[in-house]
N, C-alpha and C. Protein backbone atom coordinates (compact mmCIF):
# COMPACT_ATOMS: atom_id res chain seq x y z
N UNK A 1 -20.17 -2.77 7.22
CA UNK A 1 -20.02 -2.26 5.86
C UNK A 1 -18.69 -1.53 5.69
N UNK A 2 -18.05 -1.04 6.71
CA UNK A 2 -17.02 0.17 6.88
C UNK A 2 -16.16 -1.32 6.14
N UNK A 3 -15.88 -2.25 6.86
CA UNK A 3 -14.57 -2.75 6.97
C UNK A 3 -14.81 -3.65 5.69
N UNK A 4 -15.63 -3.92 5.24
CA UNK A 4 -15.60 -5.00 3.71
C UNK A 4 -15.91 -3.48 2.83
N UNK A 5 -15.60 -2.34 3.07
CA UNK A 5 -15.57 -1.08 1.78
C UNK A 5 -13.89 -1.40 1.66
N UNK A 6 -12.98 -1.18 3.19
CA UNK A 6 -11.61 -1.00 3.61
C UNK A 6 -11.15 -2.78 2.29
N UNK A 7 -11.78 -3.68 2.67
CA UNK A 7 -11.44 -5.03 2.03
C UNK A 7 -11.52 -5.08 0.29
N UNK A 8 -12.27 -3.93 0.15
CA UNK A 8 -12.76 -3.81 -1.35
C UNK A 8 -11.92 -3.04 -2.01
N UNK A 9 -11.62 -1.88 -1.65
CA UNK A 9 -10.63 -0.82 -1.56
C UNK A 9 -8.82 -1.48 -2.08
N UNK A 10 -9.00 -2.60 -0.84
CA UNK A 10 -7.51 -2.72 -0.98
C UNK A 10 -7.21 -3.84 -2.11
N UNK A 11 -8.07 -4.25 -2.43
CA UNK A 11 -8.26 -5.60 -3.50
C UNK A 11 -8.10 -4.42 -4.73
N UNK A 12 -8.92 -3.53 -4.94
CA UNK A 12 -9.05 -2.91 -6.36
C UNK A 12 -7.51 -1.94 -6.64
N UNK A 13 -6.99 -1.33 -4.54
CA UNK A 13 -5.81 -0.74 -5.34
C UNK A 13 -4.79 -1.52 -5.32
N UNK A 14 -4.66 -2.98 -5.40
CA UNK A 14 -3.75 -3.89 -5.80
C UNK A 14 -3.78 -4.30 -7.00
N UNK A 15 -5.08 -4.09 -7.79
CA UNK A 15 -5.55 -4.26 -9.17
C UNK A 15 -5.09 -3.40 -10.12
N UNK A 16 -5.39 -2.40 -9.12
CA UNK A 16 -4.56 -0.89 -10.28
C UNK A 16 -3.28 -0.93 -10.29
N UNK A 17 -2.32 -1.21 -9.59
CA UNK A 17 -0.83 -1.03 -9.07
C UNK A 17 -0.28 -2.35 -10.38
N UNK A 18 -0.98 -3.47 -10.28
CA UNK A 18 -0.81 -4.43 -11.54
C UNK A 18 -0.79 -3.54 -12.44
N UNK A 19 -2.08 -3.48 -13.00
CA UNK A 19 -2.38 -2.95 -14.28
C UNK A 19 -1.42 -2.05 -14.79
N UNK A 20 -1.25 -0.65 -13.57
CA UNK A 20 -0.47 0.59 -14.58
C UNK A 20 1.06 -0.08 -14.38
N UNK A 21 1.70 -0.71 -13.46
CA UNK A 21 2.75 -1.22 -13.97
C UNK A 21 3.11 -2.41 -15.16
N UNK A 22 1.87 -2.86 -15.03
CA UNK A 22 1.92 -3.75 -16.60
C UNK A 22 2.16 -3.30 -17.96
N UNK A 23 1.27 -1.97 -17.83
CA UNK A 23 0.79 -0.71 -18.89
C UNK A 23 2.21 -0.17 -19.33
N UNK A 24 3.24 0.04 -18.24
CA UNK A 24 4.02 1.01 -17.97
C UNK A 24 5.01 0.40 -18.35
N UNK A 25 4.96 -0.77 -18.77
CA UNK A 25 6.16 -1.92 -19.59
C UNK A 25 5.57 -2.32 -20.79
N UNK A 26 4.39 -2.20 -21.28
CA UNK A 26 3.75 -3.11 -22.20
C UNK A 26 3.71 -1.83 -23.05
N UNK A 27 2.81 -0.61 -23.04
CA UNK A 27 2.73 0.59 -23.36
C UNK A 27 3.75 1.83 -23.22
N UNK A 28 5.44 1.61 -23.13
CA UNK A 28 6.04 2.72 -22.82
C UNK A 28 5.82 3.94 -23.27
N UNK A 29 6.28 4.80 -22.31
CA UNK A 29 6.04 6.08 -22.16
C UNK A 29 6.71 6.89 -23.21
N UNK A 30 6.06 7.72 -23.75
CA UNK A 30 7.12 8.08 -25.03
C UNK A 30 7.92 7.44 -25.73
N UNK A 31 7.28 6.17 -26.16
CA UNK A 31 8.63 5.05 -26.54
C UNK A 31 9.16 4.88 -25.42
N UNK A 32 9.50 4.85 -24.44
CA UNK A 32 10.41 4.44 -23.49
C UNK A 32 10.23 3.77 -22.51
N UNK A 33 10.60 2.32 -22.18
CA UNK A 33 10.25 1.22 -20.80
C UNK A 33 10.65 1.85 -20.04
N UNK A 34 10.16 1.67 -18.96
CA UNK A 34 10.35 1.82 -17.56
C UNK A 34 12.27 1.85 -17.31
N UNK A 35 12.58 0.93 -17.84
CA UNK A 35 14.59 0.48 -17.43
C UNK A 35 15.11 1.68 -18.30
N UNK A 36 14.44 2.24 -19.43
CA UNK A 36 15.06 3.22 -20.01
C UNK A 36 15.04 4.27 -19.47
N UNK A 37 13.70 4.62 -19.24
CA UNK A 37 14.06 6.02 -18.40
C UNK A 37 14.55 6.25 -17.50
N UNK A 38 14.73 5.25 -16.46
CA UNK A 38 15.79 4.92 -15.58
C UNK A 38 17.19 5.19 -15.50
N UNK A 39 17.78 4.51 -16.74
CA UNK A 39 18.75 4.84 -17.36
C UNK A 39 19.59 5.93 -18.21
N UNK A 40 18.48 7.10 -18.07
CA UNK A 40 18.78 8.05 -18.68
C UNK A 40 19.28 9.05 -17.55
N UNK A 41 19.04 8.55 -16.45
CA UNK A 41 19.89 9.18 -14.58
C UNK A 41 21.32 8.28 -14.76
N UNK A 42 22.11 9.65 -14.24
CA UNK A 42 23.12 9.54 -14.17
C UNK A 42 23.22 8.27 -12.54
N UNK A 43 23.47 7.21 -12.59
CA UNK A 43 23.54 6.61 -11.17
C UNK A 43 24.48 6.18 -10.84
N UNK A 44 25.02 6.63 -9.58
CA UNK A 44 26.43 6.04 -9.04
C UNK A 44 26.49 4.16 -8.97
N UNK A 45 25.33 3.64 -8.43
CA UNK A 45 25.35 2.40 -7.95
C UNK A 45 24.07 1.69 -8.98
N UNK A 46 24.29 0.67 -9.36
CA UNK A 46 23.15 -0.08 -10.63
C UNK A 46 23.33 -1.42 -9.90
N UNK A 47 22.42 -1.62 -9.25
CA UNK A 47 22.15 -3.42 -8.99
C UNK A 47 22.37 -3.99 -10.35
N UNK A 48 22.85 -5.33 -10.59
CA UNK A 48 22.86 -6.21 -11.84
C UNK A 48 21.32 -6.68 -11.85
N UNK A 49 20.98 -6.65 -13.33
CA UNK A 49 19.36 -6.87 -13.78
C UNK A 49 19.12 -8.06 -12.96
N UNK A 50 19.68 -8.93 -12.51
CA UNK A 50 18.61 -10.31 -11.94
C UNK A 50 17.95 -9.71 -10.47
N UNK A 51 18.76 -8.74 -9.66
CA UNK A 51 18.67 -8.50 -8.41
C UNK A 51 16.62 -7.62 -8.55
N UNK A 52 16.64 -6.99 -9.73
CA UNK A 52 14.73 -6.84 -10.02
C UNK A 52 14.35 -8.29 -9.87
N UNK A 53 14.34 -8.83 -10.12
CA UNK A 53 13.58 -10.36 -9.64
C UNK A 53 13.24 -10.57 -8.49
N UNK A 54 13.55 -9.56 -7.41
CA UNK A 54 12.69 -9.83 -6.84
C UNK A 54 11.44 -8.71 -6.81
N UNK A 55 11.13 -8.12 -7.35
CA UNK A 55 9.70 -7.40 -7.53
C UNK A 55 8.63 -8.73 -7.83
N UNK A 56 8.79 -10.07 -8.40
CA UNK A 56 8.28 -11.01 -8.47
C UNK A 56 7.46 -11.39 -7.12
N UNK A 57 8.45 -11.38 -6.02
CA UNK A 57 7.96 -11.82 -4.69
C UNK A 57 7.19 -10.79 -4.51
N UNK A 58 7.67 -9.64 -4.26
CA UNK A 58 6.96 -8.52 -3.92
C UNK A 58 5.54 -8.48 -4.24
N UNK A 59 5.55 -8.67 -5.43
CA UNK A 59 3.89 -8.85 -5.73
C UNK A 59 3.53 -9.55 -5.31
N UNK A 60 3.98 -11.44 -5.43
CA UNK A 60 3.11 -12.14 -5.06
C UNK A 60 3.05 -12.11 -3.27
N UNK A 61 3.98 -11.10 -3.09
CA UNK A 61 3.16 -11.57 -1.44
C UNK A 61 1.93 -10.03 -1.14
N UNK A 62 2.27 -8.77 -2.30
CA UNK A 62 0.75 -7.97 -2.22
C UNK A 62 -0.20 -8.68 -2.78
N UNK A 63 -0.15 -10.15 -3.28
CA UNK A 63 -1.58 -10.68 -4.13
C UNK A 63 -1.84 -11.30 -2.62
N UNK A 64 -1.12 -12.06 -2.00
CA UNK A 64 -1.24 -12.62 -0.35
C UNK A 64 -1.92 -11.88 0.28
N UNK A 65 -1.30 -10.51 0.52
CA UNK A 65 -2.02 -9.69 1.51
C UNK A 65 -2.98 -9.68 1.05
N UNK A 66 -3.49 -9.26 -0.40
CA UNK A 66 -4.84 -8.63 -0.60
C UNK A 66 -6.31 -9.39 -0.28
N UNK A 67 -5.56 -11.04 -0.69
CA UNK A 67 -6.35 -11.97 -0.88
C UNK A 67 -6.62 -12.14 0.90
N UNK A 68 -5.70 -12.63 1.42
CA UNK A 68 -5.87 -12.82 2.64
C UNK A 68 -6.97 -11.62 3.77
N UNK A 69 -6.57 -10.70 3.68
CA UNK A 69 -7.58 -9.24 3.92
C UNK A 69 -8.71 -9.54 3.67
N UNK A 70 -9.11 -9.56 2.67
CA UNK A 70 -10.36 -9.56 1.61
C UNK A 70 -11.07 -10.87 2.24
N UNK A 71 -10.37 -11.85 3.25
CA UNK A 71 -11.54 -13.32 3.55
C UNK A 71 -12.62 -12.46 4.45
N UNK A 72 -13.88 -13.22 4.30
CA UNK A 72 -14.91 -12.98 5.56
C UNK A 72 -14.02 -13.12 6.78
N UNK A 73 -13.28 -14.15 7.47
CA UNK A 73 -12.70 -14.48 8.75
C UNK A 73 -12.02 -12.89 9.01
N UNK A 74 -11.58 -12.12 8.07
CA UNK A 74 -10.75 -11.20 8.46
C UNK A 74 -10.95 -9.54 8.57
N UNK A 75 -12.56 -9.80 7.93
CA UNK A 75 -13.28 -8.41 7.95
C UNK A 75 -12.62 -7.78 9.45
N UNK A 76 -13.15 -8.03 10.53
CA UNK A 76 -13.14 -7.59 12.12
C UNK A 76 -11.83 -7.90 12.14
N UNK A 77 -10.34 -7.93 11.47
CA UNK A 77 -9.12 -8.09 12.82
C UNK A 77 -8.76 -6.88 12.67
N UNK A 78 -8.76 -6.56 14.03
CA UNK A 78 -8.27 -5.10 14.74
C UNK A 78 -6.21 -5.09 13.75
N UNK A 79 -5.86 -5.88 13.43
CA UNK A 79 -4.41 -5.45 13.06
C UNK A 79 -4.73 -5.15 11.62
N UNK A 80 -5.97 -5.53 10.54
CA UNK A 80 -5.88 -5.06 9.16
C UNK A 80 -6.52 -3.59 9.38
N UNK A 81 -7.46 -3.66 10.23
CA UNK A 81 -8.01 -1.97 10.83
C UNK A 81 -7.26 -0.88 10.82
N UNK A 82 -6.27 -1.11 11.73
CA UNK A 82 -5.29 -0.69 12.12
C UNK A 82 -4.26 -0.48 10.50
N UNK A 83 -3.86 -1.04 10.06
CA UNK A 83 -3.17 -1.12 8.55
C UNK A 83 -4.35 0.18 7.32
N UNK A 84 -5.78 -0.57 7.69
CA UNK A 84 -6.52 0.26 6.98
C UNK A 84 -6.57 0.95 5.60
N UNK A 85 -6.39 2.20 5.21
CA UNK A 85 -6.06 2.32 4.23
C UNK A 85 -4.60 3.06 3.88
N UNK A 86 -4.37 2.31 4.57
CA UNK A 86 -2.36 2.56 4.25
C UNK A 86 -1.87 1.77 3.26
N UNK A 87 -2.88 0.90 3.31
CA UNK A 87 -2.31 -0.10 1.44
C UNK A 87 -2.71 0.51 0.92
N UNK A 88 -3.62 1.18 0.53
CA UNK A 88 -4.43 1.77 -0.54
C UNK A 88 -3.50 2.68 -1.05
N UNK A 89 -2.99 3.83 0.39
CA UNK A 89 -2.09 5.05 -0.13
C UNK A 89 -0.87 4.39 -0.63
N UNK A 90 -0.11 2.93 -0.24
CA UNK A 90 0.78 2.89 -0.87
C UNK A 90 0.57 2.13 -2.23
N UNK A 91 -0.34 2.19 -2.79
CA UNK A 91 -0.72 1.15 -4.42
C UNK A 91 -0.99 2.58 -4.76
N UNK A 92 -1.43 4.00 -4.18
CA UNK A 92 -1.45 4.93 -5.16
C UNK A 92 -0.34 5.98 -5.65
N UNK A 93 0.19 5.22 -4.18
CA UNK A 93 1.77 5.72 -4.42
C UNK A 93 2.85 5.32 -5.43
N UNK A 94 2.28 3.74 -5.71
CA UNK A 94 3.35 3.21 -6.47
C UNK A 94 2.70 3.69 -7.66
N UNK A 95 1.31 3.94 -8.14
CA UNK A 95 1.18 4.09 -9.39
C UNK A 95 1.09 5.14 -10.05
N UNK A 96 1.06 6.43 -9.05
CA UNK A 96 1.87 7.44 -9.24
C UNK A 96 3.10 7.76 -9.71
């Protein structure tokens, strides 16, 4: 039960990490997207906008992990154990 709670866990905080970053572009914050408030820091160095493209991958390889984790075959591997809930803290990190 421990390790399909750990499988459940990491599926839902990959769900949330979607959502409030979806929210967080769809719904801006005080009027303001995400790139705006950004932009309101003074920054020495600005990647050119295509170089975000890859947050694309990024996700789709946290939809990989999550999905992959989450099989029956993978309840018991000692290396997602080990990982545990360190995805979790970092999907509450990001949506923080």
């Amino acid at each position: 039960m421990k390790d399909t709670l750990r499988q459940i866990a990491n599926v839902f905080a990959l769900l949330a990490t979607i959502v409030v970053n979806g929210l967080a572009n769809a719904l801006p914050l005080n009027g303001l997207s995400t790139g705006e408030i950004s932009d309101r820091f003074e920054v020495y160095f600005v990647p050119a906008g295509y170089v975000f493209s890859i947050w694309g991958l990024i996700y789709l390889a946290l939809v990989a992990f999550a999905i992959y984790q989450a099989l029956p075959a993978q309840r018991e591997n000692p290396r997602l154990r080990r990982v545990g809930y360190l995805f979790v803290l970092s999907c509450a990190a990001n949506v923080a």
